[in-house]
Protein backbone atom coordinates (compact mmCIF):
# COMPACT_ATOMS: atom_id res chain seq x y z
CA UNK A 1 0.00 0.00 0.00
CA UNK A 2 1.29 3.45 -0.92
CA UNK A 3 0.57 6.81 0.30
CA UNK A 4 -1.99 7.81 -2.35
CA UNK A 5 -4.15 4.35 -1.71
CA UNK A 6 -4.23 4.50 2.01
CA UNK A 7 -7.71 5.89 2.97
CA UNK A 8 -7.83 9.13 5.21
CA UNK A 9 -9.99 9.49 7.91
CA UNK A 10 -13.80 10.62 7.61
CA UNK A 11 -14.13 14.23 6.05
CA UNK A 12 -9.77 14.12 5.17
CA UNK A 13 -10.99 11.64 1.81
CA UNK A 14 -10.11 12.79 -1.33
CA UNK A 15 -12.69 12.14 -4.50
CA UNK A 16 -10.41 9.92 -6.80
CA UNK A 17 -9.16 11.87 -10.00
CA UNK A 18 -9.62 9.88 -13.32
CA UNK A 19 -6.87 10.94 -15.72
CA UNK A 20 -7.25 8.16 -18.63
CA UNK A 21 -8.71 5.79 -15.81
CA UNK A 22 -6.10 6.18 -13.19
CA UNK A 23 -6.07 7.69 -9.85
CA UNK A 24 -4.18 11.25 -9.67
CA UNK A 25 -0.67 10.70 -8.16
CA UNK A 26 -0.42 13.37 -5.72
CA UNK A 27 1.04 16.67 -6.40
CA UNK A 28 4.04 17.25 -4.23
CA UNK A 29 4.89 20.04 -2.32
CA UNK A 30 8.05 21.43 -1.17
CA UNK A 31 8.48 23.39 1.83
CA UNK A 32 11.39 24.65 2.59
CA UNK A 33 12.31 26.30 5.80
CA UNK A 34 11.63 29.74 6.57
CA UNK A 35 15.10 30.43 7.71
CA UNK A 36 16.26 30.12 4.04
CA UNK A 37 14.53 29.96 0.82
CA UNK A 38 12.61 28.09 -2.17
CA UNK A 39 16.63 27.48 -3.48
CA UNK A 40 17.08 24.54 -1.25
CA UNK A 41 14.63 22.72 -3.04
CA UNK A 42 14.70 23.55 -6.57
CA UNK A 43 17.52 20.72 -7.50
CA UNK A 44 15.00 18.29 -6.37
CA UNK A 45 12.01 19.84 -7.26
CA UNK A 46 13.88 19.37 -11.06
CA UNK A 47 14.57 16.02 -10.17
CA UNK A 48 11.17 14.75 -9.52
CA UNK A 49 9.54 16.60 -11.87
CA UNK A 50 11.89 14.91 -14.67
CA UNK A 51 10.80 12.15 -12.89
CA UNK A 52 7.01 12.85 -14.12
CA UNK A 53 5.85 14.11 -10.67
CA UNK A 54 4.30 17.09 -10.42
CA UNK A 55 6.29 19.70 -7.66
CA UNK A 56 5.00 23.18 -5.87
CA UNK A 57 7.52 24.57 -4.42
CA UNK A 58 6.13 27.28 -2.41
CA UNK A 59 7.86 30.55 -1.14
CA UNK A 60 8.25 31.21 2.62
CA UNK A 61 10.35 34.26 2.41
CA UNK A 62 8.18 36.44 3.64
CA UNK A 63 6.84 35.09 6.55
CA UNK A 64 9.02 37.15 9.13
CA UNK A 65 7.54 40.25 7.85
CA UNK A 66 5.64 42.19 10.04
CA UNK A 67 4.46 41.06 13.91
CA UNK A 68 3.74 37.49 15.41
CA UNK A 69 2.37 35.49 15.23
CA UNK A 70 4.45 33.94 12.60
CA UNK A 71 3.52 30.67 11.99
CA UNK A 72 -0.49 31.61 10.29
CA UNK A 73 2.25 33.29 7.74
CA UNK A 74 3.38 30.00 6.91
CA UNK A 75 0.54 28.34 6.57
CA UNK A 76 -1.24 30.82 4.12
CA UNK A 77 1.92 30.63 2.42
CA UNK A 78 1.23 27.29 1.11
CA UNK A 79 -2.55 28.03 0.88
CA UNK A 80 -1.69 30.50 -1.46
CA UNK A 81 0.83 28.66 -3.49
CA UNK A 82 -2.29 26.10 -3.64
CA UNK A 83 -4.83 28.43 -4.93
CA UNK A 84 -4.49 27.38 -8.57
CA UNK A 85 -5.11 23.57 -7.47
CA UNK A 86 -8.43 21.52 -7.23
CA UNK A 87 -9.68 21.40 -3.98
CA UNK A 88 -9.74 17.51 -4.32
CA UNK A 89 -6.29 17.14 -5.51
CA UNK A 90 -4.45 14.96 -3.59
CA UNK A 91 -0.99 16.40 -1.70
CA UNK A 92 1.78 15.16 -0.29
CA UNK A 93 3.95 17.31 1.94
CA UNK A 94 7.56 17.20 2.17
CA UNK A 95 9.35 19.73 4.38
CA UNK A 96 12.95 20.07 5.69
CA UNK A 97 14.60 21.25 8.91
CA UNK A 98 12.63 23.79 10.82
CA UNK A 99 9.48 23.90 8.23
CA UNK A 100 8.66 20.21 9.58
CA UNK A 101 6.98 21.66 12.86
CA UNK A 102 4.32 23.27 10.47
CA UNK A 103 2.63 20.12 9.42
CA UNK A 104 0.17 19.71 11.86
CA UNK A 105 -0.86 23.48 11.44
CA UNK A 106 -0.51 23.25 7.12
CA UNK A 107 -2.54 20.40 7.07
CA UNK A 108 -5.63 21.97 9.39
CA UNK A 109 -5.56 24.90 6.97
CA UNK A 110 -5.37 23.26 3.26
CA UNK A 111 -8.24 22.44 1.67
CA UNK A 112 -6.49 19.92 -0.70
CA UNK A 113 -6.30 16.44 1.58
CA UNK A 114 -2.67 15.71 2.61
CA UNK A 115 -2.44 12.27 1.56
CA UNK A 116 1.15 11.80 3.33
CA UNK A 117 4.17 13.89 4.57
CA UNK A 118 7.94 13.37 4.51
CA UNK A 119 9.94 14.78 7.09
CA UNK A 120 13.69 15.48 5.74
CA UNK A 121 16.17 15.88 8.35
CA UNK A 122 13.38 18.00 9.75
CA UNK A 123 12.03 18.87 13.19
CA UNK A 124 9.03 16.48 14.62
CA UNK A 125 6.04 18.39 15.93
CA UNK A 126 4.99 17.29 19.47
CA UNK A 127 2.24 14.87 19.17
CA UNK A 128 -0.37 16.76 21.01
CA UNK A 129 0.42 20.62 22.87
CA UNK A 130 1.92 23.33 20.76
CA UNK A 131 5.78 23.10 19.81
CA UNK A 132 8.36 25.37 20.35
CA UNK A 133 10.41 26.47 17.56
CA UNK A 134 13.43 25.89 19.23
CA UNK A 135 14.33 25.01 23.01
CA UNK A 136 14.92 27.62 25.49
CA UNK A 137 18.78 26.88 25.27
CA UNK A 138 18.96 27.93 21.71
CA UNK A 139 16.93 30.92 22.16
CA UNK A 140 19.60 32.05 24.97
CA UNK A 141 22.35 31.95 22.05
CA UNK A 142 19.69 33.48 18.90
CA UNK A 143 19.34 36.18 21.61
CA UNK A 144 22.97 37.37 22.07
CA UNK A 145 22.94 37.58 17.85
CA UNK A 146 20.06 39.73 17.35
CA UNK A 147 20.23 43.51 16.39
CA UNK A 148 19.06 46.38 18.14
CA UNK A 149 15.79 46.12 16.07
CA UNK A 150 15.58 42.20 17.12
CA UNK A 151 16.39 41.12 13.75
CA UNK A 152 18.67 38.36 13.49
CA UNK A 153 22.06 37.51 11.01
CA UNK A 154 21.25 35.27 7.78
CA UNK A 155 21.19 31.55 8.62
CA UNK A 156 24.23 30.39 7.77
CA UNK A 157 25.99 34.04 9.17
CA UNK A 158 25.10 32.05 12.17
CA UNK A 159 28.40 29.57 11.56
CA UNK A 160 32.25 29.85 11.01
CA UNK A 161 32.66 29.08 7.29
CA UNK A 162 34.91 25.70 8.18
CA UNK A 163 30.75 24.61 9.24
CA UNK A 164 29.19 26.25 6.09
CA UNK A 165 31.04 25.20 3.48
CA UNK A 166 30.77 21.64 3.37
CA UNK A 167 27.28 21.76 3.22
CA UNK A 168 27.74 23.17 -0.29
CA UNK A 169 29.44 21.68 -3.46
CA UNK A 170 28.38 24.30 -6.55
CA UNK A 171 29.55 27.74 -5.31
CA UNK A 172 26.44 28.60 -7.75
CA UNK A 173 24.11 27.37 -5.40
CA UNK A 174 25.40 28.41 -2.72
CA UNK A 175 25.80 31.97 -3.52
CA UNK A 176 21.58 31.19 -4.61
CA UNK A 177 21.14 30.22 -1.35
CA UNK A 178 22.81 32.42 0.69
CA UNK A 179 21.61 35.20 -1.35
CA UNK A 180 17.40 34.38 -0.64
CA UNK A 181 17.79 34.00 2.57
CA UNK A 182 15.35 36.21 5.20
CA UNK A 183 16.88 37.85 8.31
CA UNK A 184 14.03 36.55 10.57
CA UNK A 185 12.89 38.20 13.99
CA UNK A 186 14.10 36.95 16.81
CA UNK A 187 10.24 36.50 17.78
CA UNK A 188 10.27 34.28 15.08
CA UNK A 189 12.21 31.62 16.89
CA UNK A 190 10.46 32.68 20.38
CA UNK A 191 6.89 30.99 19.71
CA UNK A 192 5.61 27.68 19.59
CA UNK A 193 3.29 26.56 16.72
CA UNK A 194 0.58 24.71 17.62
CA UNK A 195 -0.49 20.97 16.94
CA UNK A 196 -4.28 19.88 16.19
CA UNK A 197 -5.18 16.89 17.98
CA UNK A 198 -4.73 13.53 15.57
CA UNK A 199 -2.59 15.76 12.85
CA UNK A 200 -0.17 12.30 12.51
CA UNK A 201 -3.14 10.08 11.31
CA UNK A 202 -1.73 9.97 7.67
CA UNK A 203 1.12 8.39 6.65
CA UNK A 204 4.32 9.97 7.52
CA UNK A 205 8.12 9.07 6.90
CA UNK A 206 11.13 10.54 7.51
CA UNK A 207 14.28 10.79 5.89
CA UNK A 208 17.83 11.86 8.01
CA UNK A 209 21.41 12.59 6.48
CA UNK A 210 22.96 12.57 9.82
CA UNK A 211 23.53 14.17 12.90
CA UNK A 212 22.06 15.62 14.58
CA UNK A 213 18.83 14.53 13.28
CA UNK A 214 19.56 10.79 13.34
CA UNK A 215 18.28 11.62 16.65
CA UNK A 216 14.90 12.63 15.09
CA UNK A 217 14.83 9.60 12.96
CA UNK A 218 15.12 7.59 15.74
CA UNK A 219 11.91 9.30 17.31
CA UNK A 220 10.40 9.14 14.34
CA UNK A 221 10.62 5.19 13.75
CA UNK A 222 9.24 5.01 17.60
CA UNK A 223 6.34 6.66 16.30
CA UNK A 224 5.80 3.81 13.81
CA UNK A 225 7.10 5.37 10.64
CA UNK A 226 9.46 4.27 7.82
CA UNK A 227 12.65 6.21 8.18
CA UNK A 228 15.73 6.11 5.36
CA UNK A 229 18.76 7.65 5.68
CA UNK A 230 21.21 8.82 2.84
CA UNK A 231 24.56 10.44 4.70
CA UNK A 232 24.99 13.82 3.71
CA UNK A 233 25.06 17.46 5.42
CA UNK A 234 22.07 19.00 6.65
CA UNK A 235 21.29 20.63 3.23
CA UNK A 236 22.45 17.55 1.20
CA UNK A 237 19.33 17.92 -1.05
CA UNK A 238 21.36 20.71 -2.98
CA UNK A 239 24.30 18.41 -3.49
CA UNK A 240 23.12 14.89 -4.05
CA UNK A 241 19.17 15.62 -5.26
CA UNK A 242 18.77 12.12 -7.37
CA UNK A 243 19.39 10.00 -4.33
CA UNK A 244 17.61 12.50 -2.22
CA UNK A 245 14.35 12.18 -4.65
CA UNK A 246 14.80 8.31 -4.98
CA UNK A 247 14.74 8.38 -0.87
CA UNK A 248 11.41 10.69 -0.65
CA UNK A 249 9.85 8.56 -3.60
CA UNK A 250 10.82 5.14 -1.71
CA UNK A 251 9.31 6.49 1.21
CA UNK A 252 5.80 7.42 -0.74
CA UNK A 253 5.68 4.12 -1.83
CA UNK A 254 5.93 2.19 1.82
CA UNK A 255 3.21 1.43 4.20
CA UNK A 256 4.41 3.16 7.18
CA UNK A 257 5.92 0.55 10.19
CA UNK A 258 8.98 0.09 12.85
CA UNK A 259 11.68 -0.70 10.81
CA UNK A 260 14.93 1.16 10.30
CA UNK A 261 17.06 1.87 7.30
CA UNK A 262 20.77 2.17 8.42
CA UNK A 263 23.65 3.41 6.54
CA UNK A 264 26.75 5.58 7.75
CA UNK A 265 26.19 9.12 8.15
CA UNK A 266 28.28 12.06 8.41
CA UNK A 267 27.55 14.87 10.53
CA UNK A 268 25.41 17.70 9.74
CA UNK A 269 25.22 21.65 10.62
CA UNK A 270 22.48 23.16 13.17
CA UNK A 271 19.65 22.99 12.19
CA UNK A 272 17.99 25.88 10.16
């Protein structure tokens, strides 16, 4: 059983789409995290849709603007990008790094069913309570960087460049990359997104490329769910994006369960 067979629960059903006969496979969306930009995902995003899949890819840049709360920002963010789409077209999500704790609230506010989501090297969302964005030790360090006007440095202005630079091997990416990137609000980072009761009863995987979200992966295989791992830095999507889309298309095609993919893993910068 796959992601785009498995039934959702009452009122989450999506009315099958008959394109010469055959189901609709689900349209795929890409969020990336709001602490960089659409960038990170484009080389898969090319990938899969080489692939035949169809990719949405929607922008988050702007969801620091003005005052919290942030995270409604994010989620009309991907409303928006959706606007074009039937309303019965099937989705599946897949997010990366900080954008994972926005499932729960992404999926409450599409009107598109969310056949599945892929977490990669993302954050988990509690399963019930709101989550914070990042624990109160974090916040003590993202509060000795901010400016005056509690704006904080670019993500990876956050690093020494001996940390940053691996994570990149096209110095044309990375200069795309770096470039988008917002300088969030500290307030940003300071509130905790909340989680609607149930918001895991789809399928769900996860894919790590190493620490420190091996970590993760290991929670997330607790929870039940298929987890793969191809070793990489924490933005290894840019670098290796055909065995990162084989990895997110294996895991659309698995009925979630307990077991564990292993392979070595290198280690990977904060996350974003």
């Amino acid at each position: 059983m796959n992601l785009q067979d498995r039934d959702h629960p009452p009122g989450r059903r999506a009315a099958d789409h008959d394109r010469g006969g055959a189901k609709a496979t689900p349209l795929v969306v890409l969020v990336h995290s709001p602490s960089v930009g659409p960038a990170t995902w484009q080389p898969v995003a090319a990938e899969l849709r080489a692939r035949g899949r169809d990719v949405l890819v929607p922008s988050l840049l702007d969801v620091g603007v003005g005052q919290p709360p942030y995270w409604p920002r994010v989620v009309y963010a991907v409303r928006d990008a959706l606007s074009a789409t039937a309303p019965d077209r099937p989705v599946v999500l897949v997010v990366h790094s900080n954008a994972g704790l926005f499932v729960p609230a992404i999926r409450t506010g599409l009107v598109q069913p969310v056949f599945g989501s892929v977490f990669v090297d993302a954050a988990l969302p509690a399963r019930t309570g709101a989550t914070p964005v990042v624990p109160e030790q974090h916040l003590r360090l993202l509060r000795g960087m901010a400016d005056p006007a509690g704006r904080l440095p670019r993500w990876t202005d956050w690093f020494d460049e001996a940390d940053v630079a691996p994570m990149f091997s096209d110095p044309v990416i990375r200069h795309l990359i770096v470039g988008e990137q917002p300088r969030l609000p500290l307030a940003y980072y300071e509130q905790a997104v909340p989680v609607a009761p149930g918001w895991d009863d789809h399928p769900c995987g996860y894919l790590a490329f190493g620490p420190p979200y091996d970590r993760l992966a290991d929670e997330a295989a607790e929870r039940g769910w298929p987890v793969l791992t191809v070793p990489g830095r924490h933005l290894h999507q840019t670098v290796d994006p055909v065995a990162v889309s084989t990895a997110i298309l294996s895991l659309l095609e698995v009925h979630p369960g307990p077991s564990r993919s292993t392979a070595t893993r290198r280690d990977a910068a904060t996350s974003t």
